[in-house]
PDB file of N, CA and C in Angstrom:
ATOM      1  N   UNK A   1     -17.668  33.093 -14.234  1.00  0.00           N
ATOM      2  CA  UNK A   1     -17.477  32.339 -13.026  1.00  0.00           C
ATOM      3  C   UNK A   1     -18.064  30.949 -13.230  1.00  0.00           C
ATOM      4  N   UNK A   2     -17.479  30.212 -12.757  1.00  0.00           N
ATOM      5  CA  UNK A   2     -17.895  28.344 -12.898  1.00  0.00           C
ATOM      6  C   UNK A   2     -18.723  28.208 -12.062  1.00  0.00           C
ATOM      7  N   UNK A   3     -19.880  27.533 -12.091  1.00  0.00           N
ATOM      8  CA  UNK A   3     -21.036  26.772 -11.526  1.00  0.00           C
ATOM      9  C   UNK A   3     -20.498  25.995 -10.438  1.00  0.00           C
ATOM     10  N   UNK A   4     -20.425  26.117  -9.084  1.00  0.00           N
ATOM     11  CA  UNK A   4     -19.763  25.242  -7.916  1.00  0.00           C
ATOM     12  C   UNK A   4     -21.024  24.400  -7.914  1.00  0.00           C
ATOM     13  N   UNK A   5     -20.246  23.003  -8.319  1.00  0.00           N
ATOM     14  CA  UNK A   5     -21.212  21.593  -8.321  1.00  0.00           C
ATOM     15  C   UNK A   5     -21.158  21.400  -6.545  1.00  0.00           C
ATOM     16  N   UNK A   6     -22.854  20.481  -6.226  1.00  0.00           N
ATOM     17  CA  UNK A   6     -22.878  20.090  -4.954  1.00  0.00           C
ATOM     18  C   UNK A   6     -22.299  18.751  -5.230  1.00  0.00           C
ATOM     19  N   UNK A   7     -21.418  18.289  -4.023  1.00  0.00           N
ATOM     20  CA  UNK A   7     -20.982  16.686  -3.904  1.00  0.00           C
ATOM     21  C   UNK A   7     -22.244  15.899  -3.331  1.00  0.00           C
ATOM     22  N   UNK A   8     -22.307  14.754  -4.143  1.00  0.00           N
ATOM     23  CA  UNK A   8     -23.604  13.667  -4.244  1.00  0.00           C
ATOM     24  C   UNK A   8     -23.349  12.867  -3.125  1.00  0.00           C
ATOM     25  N   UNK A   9     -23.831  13.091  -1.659  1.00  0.00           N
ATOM     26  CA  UNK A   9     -23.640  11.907  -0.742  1.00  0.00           C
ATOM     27  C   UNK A   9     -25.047  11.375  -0.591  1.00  0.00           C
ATOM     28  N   UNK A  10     -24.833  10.819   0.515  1.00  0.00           N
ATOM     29  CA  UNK A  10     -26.072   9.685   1.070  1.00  0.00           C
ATOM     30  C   UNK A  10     -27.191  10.579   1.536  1.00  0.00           C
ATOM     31  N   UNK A  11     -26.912  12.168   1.866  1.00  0.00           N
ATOM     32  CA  UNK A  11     -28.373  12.711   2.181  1.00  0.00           C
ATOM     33  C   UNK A  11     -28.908  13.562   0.848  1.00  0.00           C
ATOM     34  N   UNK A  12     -27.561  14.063   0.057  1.00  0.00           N
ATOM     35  CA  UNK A  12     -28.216  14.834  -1.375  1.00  0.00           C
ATOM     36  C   UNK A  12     -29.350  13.460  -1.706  1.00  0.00           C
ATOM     37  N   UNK A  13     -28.923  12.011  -1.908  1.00  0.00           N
ATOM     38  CA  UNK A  13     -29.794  10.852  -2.870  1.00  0.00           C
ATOM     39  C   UNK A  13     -30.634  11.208  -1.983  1.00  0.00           C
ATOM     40  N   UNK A  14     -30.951  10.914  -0.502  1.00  0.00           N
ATOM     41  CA  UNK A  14     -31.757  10.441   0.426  1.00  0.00           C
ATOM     42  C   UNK A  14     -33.228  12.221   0.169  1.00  0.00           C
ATOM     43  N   UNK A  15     -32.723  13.374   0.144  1.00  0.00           N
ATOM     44  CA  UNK A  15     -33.446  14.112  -0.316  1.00  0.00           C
ATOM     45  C   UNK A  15     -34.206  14.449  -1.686  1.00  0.00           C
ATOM     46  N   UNK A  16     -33.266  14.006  -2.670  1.00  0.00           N
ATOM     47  CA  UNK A  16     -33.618  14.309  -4.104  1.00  0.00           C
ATOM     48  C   UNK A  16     -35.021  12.795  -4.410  1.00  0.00           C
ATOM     49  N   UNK A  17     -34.502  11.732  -3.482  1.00  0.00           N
ATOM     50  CA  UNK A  17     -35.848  10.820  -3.541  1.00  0.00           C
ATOM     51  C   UNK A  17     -37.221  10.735  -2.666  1.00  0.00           C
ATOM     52  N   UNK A  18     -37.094  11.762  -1.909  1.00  0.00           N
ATOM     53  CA  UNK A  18     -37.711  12.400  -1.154  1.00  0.00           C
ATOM     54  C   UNK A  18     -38.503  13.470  -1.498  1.00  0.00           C
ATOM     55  N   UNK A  19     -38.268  14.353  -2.366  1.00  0.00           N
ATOM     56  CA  UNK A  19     -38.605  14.734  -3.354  1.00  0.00           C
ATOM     57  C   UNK A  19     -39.498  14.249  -4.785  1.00  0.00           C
ATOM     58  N   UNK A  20     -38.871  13.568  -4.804  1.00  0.00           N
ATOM     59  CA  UNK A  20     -39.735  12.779  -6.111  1.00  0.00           C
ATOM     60  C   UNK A  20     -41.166  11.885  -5.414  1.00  0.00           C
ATOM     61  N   UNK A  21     -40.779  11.486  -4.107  1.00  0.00           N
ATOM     62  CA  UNK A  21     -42.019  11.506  -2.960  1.00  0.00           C
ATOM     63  C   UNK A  21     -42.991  12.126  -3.387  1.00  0.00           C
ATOM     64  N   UNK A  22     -42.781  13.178  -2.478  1.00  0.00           N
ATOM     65  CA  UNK A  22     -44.047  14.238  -2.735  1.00  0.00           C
ATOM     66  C   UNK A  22     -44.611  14.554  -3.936  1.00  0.00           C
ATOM     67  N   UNK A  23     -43.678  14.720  -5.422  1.00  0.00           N
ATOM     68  CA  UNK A  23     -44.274  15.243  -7.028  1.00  0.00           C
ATOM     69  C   UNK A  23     -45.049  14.352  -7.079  1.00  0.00           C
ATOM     70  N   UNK A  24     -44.738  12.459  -6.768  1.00  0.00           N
ATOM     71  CA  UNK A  24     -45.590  11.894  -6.966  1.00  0.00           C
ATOM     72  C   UNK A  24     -46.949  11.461  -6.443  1.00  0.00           C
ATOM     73  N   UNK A  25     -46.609  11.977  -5.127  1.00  0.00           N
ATOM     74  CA  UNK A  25     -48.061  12.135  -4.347  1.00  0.00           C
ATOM     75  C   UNK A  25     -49.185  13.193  -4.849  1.00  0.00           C
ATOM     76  N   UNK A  26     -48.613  14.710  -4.936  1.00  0.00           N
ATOM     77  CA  UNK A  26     -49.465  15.212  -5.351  1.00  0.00           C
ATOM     78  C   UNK A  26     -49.874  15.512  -6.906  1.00  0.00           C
ATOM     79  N   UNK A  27     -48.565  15.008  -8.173  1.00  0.00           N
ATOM     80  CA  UNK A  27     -49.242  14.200  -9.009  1.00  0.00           C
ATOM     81  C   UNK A  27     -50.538  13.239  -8.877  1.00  0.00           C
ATOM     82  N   UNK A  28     -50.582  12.397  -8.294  1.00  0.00           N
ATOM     83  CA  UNK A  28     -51.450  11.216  -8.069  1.00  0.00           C
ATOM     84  C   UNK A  28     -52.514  12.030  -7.693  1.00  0.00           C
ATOM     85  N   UNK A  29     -52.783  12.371  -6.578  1.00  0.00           N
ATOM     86  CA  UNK A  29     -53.835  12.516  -5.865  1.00  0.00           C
ATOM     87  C   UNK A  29     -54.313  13.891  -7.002  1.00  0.00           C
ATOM     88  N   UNK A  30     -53.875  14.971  -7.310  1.00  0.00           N
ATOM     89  CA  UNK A  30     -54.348  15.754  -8.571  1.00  0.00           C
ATOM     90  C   UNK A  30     -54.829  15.603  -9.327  1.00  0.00           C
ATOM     91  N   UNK A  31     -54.400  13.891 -10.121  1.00  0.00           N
ATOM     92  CA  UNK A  31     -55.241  13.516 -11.190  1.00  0.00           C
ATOM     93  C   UNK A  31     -56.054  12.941 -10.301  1.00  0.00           C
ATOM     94  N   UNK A  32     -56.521  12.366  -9.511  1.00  0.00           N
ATOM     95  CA  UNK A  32     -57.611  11.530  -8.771  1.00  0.00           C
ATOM     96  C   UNK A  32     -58.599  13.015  -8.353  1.00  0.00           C
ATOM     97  N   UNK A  33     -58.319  14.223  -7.769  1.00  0.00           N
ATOM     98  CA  UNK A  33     -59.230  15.175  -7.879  1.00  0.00           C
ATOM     99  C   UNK A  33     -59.567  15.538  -9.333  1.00  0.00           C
ATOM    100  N   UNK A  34     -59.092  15.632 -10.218  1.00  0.00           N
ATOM    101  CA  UNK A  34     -59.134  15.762 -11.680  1.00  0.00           C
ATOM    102  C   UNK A  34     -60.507  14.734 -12.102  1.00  0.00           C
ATOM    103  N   UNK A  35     -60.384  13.207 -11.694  1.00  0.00           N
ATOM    104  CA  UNK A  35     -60.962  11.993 -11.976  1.00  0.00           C
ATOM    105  C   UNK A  35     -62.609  12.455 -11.361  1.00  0.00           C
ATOM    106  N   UNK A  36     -62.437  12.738 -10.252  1.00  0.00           N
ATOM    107  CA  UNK A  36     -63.579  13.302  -9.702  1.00  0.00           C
ATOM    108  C   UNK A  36     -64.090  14.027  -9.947  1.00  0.00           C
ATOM    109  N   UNK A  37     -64.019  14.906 -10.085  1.00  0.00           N
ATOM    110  CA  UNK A  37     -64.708  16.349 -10.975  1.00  0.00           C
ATOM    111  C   UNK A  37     -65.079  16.258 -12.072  1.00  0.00           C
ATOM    112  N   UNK A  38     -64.482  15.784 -13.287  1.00  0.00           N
ATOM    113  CA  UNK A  38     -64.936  14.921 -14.244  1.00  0.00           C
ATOM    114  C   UNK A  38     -65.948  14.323 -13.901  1.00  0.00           C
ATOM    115  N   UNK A  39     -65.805  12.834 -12.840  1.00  0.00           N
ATOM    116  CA  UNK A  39     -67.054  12.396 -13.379  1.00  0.00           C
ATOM    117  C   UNK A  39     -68.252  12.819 -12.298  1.00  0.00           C
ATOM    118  N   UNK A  40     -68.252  13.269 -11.274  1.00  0.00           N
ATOM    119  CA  UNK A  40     -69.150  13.755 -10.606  1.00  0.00           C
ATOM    120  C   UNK A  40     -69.935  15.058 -11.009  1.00  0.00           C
ATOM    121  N   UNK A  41     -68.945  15.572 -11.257  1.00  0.00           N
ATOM    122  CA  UNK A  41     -69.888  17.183 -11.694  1.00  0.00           C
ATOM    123  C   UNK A  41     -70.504  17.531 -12.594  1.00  0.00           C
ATOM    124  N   UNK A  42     -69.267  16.588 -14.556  1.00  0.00           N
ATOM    125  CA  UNK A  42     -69.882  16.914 -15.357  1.00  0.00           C
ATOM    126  C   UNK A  42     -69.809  16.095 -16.162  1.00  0.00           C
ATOM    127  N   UNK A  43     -70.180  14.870 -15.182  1.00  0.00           N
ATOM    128  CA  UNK A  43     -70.581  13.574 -15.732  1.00  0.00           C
ATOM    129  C   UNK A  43     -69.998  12.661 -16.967  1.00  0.00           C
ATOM    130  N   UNK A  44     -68.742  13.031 -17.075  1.00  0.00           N
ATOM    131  CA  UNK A  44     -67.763  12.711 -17.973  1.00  0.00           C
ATOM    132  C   UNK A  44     -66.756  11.785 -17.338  1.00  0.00           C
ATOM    133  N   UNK A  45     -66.464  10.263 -18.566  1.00  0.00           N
ATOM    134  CA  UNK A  45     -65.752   9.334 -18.324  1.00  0.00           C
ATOM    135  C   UNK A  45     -64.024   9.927 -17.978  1.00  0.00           C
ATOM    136  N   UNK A  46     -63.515   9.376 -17.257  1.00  0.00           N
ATOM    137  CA  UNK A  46     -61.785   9.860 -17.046  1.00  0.00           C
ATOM    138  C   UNK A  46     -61.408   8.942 -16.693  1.00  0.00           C
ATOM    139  N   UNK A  47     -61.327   7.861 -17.751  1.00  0.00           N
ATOM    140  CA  UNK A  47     -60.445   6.777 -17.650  1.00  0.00           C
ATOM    141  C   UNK A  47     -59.149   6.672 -17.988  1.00  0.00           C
ATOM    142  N   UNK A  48     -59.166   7.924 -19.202  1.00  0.00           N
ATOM    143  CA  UNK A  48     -57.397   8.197 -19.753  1.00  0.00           C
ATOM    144  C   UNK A  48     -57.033   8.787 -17.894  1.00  0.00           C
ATOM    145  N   UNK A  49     -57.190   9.948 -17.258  1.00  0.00           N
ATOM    146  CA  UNK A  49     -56.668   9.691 -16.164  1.00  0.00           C
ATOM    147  C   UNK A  49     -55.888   8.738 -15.430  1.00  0.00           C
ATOM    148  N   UNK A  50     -57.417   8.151 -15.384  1.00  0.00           N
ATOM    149  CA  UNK A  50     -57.404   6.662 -14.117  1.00  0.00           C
ATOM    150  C   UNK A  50     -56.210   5.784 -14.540  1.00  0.00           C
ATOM    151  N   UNK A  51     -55.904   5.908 -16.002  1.00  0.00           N
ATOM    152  CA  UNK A  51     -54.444   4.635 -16.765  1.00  0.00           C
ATOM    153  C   UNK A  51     -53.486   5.592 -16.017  1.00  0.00           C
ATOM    154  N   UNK A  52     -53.547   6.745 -16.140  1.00  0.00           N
ATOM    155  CA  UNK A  52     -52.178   7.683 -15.921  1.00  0.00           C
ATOM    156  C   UNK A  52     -52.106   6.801 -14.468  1.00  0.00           C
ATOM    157  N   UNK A  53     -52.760   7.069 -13.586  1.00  0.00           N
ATOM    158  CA  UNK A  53     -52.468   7.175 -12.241  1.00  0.00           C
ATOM    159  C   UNK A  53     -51.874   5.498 -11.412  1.00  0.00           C
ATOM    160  N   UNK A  54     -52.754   4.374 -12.277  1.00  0.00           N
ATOM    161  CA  UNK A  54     -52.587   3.166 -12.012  1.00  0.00           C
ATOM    162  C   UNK A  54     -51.309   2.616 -12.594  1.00  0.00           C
ATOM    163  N   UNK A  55     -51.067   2.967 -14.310  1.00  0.00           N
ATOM    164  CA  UNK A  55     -49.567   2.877 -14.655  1.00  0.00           C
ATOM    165  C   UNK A  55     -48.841   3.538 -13.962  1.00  0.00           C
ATOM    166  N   UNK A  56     -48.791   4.761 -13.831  1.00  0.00           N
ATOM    167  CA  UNK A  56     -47.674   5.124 -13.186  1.00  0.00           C
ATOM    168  C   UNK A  56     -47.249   4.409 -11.368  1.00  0.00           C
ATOM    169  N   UNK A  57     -48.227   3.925 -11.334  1.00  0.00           N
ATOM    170  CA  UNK A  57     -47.733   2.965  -9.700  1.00  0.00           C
ATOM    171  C   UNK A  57     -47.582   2.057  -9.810  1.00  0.00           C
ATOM    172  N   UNK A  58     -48.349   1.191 -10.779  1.00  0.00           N
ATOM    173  CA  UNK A  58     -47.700   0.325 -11.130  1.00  0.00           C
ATOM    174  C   UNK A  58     -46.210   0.032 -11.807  1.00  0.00           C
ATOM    175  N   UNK A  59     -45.729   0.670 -12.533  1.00  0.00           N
ATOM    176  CA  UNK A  59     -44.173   1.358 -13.026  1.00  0.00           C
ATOM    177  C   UNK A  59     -43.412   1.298 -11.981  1.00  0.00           C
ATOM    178  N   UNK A  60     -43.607   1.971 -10.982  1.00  0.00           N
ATOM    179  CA  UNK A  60     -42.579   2.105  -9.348  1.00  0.00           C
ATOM    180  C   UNK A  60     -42.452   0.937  -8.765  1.00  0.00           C
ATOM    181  N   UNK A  61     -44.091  -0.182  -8.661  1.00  0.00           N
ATOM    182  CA  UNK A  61     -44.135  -1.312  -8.228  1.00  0.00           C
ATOM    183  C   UNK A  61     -43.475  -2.269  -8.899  1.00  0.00           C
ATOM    184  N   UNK A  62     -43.661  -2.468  -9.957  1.00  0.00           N
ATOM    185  CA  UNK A  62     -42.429  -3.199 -10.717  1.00  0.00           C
ATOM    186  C   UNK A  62     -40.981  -2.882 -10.710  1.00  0.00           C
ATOM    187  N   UNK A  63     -40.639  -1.671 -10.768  1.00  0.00           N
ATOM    188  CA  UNK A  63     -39.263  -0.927 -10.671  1.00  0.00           C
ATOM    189  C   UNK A  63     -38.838  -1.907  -8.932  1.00  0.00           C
ATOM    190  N   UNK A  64     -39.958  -1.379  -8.257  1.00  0.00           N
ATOM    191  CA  UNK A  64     -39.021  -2.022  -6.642  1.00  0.00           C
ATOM    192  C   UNK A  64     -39.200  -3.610  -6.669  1.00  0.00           C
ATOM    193  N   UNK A  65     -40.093  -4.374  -7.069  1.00  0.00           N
ATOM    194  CA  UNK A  65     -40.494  -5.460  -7.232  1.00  0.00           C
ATOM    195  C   UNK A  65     -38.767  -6.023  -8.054  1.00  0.00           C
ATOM    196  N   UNK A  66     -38.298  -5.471  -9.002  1.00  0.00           N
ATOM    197  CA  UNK A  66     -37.109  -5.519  -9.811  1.00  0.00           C
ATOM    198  C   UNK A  66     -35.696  -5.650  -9.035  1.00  0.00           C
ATOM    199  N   UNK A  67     -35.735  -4.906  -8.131  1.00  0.00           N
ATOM    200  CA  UNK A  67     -34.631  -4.129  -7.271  1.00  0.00           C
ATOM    201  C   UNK A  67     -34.819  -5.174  -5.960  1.00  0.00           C
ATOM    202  N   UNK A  68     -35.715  -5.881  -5.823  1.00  0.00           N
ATOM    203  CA  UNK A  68     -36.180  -6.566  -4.543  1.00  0.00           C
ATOM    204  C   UNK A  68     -35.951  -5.476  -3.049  1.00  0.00           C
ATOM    205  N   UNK A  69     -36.898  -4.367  -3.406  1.00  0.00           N
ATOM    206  CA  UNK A  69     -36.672  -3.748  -1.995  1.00  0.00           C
ATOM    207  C   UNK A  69     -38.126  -3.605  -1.362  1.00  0.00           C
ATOM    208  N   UNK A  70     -39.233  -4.699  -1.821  1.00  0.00           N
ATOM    209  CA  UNK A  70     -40.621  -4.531  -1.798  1.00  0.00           C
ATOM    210  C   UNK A  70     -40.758  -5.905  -0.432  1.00  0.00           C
ATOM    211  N   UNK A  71     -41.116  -5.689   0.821  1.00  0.00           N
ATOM    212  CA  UNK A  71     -41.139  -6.616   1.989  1.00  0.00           C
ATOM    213  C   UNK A  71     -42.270  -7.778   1.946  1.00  0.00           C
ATOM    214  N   UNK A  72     -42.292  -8.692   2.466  1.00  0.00           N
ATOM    215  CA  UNK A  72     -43.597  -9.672   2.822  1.00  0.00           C
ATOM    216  C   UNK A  72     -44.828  -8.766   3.168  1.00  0.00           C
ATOM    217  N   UNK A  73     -44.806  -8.182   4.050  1.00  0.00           N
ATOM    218  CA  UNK A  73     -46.101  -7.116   4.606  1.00  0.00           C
ATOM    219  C   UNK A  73     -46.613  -6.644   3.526  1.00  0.00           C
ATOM    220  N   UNK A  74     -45.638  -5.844   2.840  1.00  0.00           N
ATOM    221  CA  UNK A  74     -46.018  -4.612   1.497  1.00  0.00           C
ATOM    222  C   UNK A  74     -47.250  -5.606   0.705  1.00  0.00           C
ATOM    223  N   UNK A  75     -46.306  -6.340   0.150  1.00  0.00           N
ATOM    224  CA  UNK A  75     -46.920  -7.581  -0.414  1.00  0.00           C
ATOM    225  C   UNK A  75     -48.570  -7.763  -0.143  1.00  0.00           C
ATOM    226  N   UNK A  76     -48.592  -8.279   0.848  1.00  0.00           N
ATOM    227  CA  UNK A  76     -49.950  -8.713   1.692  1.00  0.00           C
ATOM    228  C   UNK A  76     -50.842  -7.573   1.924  1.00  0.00           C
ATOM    229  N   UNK A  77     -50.070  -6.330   2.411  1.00  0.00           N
ATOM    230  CA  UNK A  77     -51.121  -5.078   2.478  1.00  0.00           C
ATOM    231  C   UNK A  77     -51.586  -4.646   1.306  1.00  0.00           C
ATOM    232  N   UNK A  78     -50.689  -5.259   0.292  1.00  0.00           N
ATOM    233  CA  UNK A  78     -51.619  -4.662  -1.473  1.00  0.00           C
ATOM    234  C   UNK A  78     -52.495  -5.594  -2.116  1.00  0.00           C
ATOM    235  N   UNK A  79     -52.217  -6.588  -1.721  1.00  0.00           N
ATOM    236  CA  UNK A  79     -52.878  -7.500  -1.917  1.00  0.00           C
ATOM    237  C   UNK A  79     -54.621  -7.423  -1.149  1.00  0.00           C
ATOM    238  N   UNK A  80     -54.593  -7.202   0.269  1.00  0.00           N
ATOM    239  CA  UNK A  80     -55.646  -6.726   0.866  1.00  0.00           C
ATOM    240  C   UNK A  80     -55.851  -5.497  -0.105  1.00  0.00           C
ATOM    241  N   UNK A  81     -55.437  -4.415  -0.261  1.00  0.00           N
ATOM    242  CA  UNK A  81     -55.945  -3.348  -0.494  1.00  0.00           C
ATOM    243  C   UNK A  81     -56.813  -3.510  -2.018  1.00  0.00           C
ATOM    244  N   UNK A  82     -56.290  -4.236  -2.948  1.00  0.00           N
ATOM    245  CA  UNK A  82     -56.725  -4.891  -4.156  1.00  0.00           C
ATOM    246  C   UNK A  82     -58.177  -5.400  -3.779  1.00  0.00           C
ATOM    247  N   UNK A  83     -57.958  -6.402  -2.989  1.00  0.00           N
ATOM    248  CA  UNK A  83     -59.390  -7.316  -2.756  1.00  0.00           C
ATOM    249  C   UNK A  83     -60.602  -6.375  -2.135  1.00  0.00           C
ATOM    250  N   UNK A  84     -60.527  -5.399  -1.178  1.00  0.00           N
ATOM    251  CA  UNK A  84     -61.164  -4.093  -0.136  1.00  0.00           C
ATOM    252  C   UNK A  84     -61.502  -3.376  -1.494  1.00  0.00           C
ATOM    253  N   UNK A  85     -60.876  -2.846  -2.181  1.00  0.00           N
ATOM    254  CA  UNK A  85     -61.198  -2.303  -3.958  1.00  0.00           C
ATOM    255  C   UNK A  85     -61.629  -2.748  -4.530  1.00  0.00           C
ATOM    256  N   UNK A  86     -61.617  -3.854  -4.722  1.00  0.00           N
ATOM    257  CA  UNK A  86     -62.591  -5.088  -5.731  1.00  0.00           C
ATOM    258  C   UNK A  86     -63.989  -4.898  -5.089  1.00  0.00           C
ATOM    259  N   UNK A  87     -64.007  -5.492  -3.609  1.00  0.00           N
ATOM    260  CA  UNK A  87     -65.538  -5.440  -3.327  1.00  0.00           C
ATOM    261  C   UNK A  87     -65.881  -4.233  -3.183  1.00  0.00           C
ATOM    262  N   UNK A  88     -65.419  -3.051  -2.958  1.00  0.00           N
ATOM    263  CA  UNK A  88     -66.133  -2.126  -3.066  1.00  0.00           C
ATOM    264  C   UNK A  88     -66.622  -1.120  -4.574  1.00  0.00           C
ATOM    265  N   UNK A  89     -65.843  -1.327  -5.473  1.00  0.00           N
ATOM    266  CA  UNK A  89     -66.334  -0.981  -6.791  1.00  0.00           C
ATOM    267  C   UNK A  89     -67.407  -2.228  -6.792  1.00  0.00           C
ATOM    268  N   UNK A  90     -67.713  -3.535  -7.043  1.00  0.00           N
ATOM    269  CA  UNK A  90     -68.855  -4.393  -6.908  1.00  0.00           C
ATOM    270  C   UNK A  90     -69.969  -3.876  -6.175  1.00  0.00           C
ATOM    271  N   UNK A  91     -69.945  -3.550  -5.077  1.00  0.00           N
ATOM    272  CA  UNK A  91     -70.837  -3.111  -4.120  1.00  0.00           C
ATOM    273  C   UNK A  91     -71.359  -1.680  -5.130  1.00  0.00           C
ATOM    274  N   UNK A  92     -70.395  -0.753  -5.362  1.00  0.00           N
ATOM    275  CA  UNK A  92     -70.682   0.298  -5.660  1.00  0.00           C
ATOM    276  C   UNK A  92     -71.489   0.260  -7.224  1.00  0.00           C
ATOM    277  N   UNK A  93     -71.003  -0.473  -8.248  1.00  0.00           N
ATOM    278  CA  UNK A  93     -71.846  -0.766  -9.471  1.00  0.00           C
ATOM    279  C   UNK A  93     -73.247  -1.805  -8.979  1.00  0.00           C
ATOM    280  N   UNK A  94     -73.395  -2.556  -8.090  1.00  0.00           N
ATOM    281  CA  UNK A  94     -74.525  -3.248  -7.939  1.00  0.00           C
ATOM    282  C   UNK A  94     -75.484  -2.020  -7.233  1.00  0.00           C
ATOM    283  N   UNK A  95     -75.038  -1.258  -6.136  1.00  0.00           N
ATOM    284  CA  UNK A  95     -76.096  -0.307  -5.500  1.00  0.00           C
ATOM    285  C   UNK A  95     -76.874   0.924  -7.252  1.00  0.00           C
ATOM    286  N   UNK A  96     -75.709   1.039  -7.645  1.00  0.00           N
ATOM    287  CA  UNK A  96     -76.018   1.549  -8.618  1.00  0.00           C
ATOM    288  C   UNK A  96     -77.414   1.477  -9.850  1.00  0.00           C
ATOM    289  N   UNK A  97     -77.224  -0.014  -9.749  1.00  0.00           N
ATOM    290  CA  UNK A  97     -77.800  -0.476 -10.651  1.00  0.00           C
ATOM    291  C   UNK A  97     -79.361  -0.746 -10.103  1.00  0.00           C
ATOM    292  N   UNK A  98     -79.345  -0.989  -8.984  1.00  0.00           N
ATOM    293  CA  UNK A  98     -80.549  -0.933  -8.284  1.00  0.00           C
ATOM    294  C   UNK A  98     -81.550   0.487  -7.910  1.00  0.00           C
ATOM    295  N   UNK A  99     -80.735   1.045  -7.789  1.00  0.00           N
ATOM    296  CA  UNK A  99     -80.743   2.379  -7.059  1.00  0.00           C
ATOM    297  C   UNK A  99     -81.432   3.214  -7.963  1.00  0.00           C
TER     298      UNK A  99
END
């Protein structure tokens, strides 16, 4: 018996990327519990992680950045979110160092 193919419309794409949503969320956030446990518990560097998790968003960000489907806001909210990350790893290696 032949394999009955599904026809590819606008909600099969609209689900199958919807999908790749979520793998990549809880990809991400897995290695970021991964990152943690590492270095909190048993005090071990996980920076090969930390590349996984930052390339791979960065990859998507360029991919949409490419495609121009990335808005003014997006823009500006990563941009904030960058700078809010900056001072707080600073904050967090200076308490450190004192501490």
């Amino acid at each position: 018996m032949r394999a009955l193919r599904a026809e590819r419309d606008e909600r099969t794409v609209a689900v199958e990327n919807a999908s790749y949503r979520v793998a990549f969320m809880v990809l991400s956030y897995g290695l970021l519990l991964g990152i943690a446990y590492r270095s909190f518990v048993r005090g071990e560097t996980a920076w090969d992680l930390l590349a996984l998790v930052i390339v791979s968003g960065l990859v998507a960000t360029l991919y949409q950045g490419k495609s121009r489907v990335l808005s003014r806001a997006w823009v500006a909210l990563t941009l904030l979110t960058v700078v809010v990350a900056a001072a707080v790893a600073v904050a967090t290696v200076l308490a450190l160092r004192t501490g």
